[in-house]
Structure formats: structure tokens, C-alpha cells
N, C-alpha and C. Protein backbone atom coordinates (compact mmCIF):
# COMPACT_ATOMS: atom_id res chain seq x y z
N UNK A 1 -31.10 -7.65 40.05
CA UNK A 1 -29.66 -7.74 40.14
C UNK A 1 -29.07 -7.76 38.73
N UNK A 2 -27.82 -7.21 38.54
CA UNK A 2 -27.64 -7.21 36.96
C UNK A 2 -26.85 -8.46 37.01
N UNK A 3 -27.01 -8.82 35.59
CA UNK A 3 -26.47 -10.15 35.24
C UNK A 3 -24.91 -10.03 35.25
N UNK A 4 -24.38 -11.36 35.68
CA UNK A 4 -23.05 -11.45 35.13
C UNK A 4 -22.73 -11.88 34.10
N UNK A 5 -21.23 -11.41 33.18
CA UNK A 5 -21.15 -11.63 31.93
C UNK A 5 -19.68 -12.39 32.45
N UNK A 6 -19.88 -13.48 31.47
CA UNK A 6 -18.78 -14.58 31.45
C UNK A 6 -17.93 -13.60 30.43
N UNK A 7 -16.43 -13.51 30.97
CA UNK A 7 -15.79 -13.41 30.22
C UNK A 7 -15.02 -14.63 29.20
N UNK A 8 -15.08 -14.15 28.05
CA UNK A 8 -14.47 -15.84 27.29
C UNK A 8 -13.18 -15.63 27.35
N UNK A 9 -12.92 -17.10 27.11
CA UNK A 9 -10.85 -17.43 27.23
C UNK A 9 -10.34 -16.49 26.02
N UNK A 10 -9.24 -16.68 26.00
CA UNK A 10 -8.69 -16.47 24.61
C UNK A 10 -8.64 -16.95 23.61
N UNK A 11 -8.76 -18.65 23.62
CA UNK A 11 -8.63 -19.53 22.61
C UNK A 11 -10.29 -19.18 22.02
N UNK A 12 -11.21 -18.89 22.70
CA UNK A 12 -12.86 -18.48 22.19
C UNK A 12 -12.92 -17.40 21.57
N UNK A 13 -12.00 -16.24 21.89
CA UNK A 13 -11.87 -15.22 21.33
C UNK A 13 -11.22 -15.28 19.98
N UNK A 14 -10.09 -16.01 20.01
CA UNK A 14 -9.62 -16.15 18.64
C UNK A 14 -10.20 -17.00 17.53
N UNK A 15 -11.03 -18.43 18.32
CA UNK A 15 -11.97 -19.28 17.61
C UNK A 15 -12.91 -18.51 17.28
N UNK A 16 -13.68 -17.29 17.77
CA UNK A 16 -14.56 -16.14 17.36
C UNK A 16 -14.29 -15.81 16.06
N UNK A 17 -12.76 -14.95 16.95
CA UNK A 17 -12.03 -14.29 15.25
C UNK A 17 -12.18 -14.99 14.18
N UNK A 18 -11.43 -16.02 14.10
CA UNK A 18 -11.44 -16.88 12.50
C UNK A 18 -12.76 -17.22 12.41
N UNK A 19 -14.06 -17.39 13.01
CA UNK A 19 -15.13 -17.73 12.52
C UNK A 19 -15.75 -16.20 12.28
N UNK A 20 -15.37 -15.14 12.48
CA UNK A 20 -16.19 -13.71 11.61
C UNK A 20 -15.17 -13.55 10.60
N UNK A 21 -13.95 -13.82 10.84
CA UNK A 21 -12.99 -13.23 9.28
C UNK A 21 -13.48 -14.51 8.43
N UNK A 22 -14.11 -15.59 8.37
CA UNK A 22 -14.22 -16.46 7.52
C UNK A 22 -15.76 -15.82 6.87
N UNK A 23 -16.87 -15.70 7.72
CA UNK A 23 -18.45 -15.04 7.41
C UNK A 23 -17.88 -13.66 6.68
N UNK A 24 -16.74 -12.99 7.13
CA UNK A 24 -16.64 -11.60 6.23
C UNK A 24 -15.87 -11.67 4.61
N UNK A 25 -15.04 -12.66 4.93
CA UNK A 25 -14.36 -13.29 3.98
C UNK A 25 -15.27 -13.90 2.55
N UNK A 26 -16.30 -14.41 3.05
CA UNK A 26 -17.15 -14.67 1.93
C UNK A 26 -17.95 -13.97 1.18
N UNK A 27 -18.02 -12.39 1.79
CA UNK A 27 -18.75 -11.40 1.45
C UNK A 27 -17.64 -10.91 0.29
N UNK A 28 -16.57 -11.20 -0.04
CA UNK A 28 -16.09 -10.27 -0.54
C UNK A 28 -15.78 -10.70 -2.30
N UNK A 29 -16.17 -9.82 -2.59
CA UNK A 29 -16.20 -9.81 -4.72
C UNK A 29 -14.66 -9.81 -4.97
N UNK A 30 -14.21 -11.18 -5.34
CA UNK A 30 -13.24 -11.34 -6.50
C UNK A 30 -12.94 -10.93 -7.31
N UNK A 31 -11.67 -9.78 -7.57
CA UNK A 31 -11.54 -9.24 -9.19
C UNK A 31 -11.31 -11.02 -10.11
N UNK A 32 -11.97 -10.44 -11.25
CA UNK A 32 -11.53 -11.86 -12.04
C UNK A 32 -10.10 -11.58 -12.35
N UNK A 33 -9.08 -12.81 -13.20
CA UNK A 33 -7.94 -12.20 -13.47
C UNK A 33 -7.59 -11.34 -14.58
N UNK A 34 -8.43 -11.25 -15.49
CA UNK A 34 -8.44 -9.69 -16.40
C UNK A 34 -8.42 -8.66 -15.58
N UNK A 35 -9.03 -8.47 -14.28
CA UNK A 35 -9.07 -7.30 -13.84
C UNK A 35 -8.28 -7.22 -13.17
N UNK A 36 -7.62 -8.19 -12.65
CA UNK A 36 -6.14 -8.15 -11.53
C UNK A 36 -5.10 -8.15 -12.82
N UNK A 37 -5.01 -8.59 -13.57
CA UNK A 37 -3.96 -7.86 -14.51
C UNK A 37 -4.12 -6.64 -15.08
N UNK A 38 -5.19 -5.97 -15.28
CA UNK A 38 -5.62 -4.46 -15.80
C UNK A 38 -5.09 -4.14 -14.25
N UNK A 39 -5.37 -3.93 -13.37
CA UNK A 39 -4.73 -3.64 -12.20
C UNK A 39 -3.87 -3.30 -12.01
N UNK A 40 -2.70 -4.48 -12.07
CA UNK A 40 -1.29 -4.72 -12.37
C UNK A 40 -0.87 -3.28 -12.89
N UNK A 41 -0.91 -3.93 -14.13
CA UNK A 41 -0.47 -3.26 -15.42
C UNK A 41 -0.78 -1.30 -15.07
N UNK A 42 -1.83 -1.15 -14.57
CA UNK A 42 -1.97 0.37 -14.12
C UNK A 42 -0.68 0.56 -12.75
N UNK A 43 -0.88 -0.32 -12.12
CA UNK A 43 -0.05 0.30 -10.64
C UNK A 43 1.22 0.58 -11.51
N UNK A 44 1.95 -0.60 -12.30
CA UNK A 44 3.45 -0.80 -12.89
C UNK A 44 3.45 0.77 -14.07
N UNK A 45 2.70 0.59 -14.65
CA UNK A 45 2.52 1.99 -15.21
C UNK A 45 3.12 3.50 -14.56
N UNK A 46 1.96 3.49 -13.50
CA UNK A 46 2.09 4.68 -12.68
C UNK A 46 3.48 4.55 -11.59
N UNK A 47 4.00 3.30 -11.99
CA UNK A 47 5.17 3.36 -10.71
C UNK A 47 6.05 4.29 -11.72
N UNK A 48 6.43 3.18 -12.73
CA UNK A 48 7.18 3.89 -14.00
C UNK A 48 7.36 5.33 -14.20
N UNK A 49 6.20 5.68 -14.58
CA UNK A 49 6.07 7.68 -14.45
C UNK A 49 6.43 7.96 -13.19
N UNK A 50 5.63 7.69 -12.20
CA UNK A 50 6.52 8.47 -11.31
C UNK A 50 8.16 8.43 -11.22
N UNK A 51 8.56 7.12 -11.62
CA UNK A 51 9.97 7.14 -11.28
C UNK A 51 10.83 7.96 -12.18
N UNK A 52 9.78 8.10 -13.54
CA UNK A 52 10.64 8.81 -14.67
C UNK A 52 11.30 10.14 -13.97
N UNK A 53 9.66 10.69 -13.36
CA UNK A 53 9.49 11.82 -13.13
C UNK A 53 10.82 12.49 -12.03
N UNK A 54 10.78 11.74 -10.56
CA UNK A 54 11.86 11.88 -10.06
C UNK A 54 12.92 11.41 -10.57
N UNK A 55 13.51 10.88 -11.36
CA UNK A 55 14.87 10.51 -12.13
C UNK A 55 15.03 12.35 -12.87
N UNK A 56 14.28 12.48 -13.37
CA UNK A 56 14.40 13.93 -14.10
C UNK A 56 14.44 15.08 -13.35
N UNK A 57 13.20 15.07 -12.49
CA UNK A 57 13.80 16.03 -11.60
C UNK A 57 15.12 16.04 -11.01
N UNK A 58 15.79 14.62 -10.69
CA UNK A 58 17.03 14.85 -9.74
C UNK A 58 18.20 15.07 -10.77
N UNK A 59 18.05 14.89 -12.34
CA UNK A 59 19.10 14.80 -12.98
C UNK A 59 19.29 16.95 -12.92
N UNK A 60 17.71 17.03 -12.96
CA UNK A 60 17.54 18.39 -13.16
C UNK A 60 18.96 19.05 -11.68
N UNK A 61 18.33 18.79 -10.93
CA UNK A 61 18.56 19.63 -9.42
C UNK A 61 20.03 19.04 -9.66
N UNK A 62 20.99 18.32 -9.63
CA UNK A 62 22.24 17.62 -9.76
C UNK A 62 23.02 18.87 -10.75
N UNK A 63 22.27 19.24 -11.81
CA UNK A 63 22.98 20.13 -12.33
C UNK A 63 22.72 21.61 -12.13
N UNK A 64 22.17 21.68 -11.47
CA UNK A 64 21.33 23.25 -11.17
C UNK A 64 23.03 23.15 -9.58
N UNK A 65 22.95 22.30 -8.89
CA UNK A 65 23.87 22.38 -7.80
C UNK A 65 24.86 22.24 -8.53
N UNK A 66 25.60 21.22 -9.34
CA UNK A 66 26.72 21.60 -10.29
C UNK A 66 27.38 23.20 -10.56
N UNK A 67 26.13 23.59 -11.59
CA UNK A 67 26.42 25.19 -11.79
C UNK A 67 27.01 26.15 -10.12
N UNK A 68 25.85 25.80 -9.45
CA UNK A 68 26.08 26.94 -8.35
C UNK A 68 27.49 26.97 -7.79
N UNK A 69 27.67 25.22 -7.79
CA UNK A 69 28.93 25.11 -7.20
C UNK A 69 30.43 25.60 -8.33
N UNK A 70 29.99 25.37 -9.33
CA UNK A 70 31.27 25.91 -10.68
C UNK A 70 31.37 27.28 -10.33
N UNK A 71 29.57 28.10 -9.98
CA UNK A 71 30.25 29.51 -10.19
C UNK A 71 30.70 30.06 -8.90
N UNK A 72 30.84 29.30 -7.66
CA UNK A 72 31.39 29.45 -6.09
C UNK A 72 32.98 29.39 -6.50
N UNK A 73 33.23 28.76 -6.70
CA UNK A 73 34.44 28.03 -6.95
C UNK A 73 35.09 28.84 -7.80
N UNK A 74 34.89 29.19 -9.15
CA UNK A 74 35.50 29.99 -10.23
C UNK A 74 35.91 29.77 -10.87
């Protein structure tokens, strides 16, 4: 006969959960904080450029539509 499987409550299921996110939780390598500020400092970097980048492009396109519209107009 095949076995029956107890289904567990919910409160077991979630007491489950926090006891594997805690066992996975310990597996995991800590940047030290030199490396979470080298981190930092790269994301804030690369936000920067990009933002340069679209600021320029749109100053670009703002006047490219300017023109089109001066020479519609007359």
C-alpha cells in the first residue's frame, strides 16, 4: 500500500523556511567593507556616466527638434 504523506501546517512550513534561509544564510561570503565601498564607489561612478551620457544626448535631440521646428515655422 503506498504510504501516506502528512501534509505540514503552515506555521511548519514557514518554521522550515526560516530554518533553511538561516543554514543558507551562513553559507554566504561577506564582502569586507573595502570591498563594499570599492563597490559603491563603481555603481555611483557608472550611475554618473550614464546620466552624463543621457543629459547630452537629450540636450543634443532638444536642439536637433528646436532647428526642425525654426525651419517649419520660418
Amino acid at each position: 500500500m503506498a504510504e501516506a504523506t502528512k501534509k505540514e501546517g503552515f506555521f511548519a512550513r514557514i518554521k522550515r523556511m526560516f530554518r533553511e534561509m538561516r543554514s543558507e544564510l551562513k553559507k554566504v561570503v561577506w564582502p569586507t567593507k573595502r570591498q563594499l565601498l570599492n563597490n559603491v564607489l563603481v555603481v555611483l561612478v557608472c550611475c554618473l556616466v550614464v546620466g552624463a551620457c543621457i543629459w547630452i544626448f537629450d540636450a543634443v535631440a532638444a536642439l536637433v527638434v528646436q532647428g526642425i521646428i525654426s525651419l517649419v515655422t520660418g
